[in-house]
Protein backbone atom coordinates (compact mmCIF):
# COMPACT_ATOMS: atom_id res chain seq x y z
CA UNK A 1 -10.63 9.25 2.82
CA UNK A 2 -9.89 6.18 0.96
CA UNK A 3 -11.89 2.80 1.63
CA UNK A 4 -11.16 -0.29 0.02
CA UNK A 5 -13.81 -3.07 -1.05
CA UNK A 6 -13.98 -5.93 0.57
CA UNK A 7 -11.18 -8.21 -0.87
CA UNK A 8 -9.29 -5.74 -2.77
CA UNK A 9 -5.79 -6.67 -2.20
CA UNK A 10 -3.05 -4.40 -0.80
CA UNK A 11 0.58 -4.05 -2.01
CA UNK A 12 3.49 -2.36 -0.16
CA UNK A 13 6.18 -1.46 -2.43
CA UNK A 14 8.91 -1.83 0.41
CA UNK A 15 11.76 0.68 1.04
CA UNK A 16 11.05 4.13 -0.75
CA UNK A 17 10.02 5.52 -4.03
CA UNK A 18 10.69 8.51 -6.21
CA UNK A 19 7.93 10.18 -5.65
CA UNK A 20 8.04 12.19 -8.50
CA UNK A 21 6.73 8.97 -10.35
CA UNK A 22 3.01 9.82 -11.23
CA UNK A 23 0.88 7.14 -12.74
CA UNK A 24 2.62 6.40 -15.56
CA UNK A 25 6.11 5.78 -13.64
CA UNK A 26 4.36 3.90 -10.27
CA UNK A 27 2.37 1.54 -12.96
CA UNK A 28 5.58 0.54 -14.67
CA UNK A 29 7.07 0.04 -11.33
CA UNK A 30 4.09 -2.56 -10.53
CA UNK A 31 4.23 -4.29 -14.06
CA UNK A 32 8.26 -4.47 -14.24
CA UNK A 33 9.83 -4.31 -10.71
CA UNK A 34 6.97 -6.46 -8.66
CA UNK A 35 5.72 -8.51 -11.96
CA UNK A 36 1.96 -7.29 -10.82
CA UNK A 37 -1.23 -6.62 -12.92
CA UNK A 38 -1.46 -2.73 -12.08
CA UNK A 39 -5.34 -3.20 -13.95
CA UNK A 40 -6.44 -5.85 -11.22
CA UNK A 41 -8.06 -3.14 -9.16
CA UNK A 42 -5.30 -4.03 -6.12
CA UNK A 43 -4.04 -0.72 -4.25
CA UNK A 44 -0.34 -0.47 -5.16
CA UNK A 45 1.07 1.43 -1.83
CA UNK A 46 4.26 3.79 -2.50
CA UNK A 47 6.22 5.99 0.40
CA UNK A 48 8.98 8.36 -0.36
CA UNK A 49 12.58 8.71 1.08
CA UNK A 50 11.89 10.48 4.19
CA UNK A 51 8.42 8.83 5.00
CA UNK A 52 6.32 12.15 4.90
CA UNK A 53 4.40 11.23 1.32
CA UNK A 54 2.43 8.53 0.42
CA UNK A 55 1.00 7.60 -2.90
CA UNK A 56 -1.19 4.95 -3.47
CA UNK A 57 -2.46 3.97 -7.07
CA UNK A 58 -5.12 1.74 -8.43
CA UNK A 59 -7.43 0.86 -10.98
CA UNK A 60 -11.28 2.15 -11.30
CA UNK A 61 -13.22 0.02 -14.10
CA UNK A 62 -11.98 3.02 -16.91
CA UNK A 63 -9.28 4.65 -15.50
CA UNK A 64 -6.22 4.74 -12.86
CA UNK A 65 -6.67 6.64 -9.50
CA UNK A 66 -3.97 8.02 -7.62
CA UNK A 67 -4.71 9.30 -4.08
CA UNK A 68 -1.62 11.16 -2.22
CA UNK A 69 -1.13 12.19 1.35
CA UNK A 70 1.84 14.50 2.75
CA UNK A 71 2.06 14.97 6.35
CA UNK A 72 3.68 18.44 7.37
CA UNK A 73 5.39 17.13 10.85
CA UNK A 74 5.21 13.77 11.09
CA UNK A 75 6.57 10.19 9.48
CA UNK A 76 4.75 7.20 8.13
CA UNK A 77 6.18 4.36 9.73
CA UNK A 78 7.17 2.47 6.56
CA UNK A 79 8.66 -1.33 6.22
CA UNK A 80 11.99 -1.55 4.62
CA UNK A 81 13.47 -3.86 2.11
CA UNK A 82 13.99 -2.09 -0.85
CA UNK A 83 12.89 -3.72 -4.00
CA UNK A 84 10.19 -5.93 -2.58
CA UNK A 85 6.66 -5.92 -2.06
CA UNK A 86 4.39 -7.15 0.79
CA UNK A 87 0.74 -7.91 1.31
CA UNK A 88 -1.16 -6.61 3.64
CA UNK A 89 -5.02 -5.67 4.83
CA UNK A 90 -6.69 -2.99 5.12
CA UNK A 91 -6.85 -2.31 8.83
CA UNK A 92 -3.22 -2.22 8.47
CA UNK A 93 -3.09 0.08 5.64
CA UNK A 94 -5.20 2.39 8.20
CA UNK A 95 -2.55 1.98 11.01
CA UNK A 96 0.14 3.21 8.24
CA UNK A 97 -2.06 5.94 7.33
CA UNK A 98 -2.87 7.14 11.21
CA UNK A 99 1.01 6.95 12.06
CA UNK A 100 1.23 3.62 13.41
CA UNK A 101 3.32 0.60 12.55
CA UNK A 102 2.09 -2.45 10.89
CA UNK A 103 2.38 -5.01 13.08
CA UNK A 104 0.21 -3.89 16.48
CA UNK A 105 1.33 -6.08 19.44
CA UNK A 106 -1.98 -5.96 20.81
CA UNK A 107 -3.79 -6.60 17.38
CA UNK A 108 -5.95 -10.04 17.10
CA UNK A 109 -4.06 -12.11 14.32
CA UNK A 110 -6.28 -13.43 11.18
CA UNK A 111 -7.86 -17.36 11.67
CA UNK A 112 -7.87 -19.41 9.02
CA UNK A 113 -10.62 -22.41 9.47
CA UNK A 114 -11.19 -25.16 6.99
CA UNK A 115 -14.14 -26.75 9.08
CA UNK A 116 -16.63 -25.92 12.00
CA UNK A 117 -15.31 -28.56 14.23
C-alpha cells in the first residue's frame, strides 16, 4: 500500500488519462500540461477513461516511482474537468483509492488558526 509523508502534496490530474503513458509520458504531462515540478517529491494522481486504473507517479531522492492499481469490477470515483489539476490530502486520496468520493458529507473540514485565542 502506498503512504505518503507527512506534507507531501497531492495532485489530481482531473478528467482521464491515457493510461498507456508510463513515466516518461505522465512526467511530461506534469511539467507541460499542469506547469508542475514532477522532481518535487508531490504524488502526481492519474485515472483512465473508464475509472478502473489508477496510476500515481512520484519522485524518490534517485529515481521516479510509479505505483498502479486496476480494479476488476468496480470504478474509482474520479473528479472531472479535463485538463486541470486539483489538490488534495491524503485521507482523501484513501477515500479515492477505497471507492469513495472525495468530498465525504460527514467528513470534519480542515481549520486553519493563526492564534490560540
Amino acid at each position: 500500500m502506498l503512504v505518503p509523508g507527512l506534507g507531501i502534496k497531492i495532485y489530481l490530474a482531473l478528467g482521464d488519462t491515457d493510461m498507456r503513458k508510463s513515466i516518461n509520458g505522465l512526467s511530461i504531462i506534469v511539467e507541460n500540461c499542469f506547469d508542475l515540478d514532477p522532481f518535487s517529491g508531490s504524488l502526481f494522481v492519474f485515472c483512465n477513461r473508464n475509472r478502473k486504473t489508477m496510476k500515481i507517479l512520484y519522485w524518490d531522492r534517485n529515481g521516479f516511482c510509479l505505483w498502479h492499481k486496476r480494479l476488476e469490477k468496480e470504478r474509482f470515483k474520479w473528479p472531472e474537468k479535463a485538463g486541470e489539476t486539483m489538490t488534495i490530502e491524503q485521507r482523501e486520496l484513501m477515500w479515492l483509492l477505497e471507492g469513495l468520493e472525495i468530498n465525504q458529507r460527514g467528513a470534519h473540514r480542515r481549520l486553519g488558526y493563526s492564534t490560540l485565542y
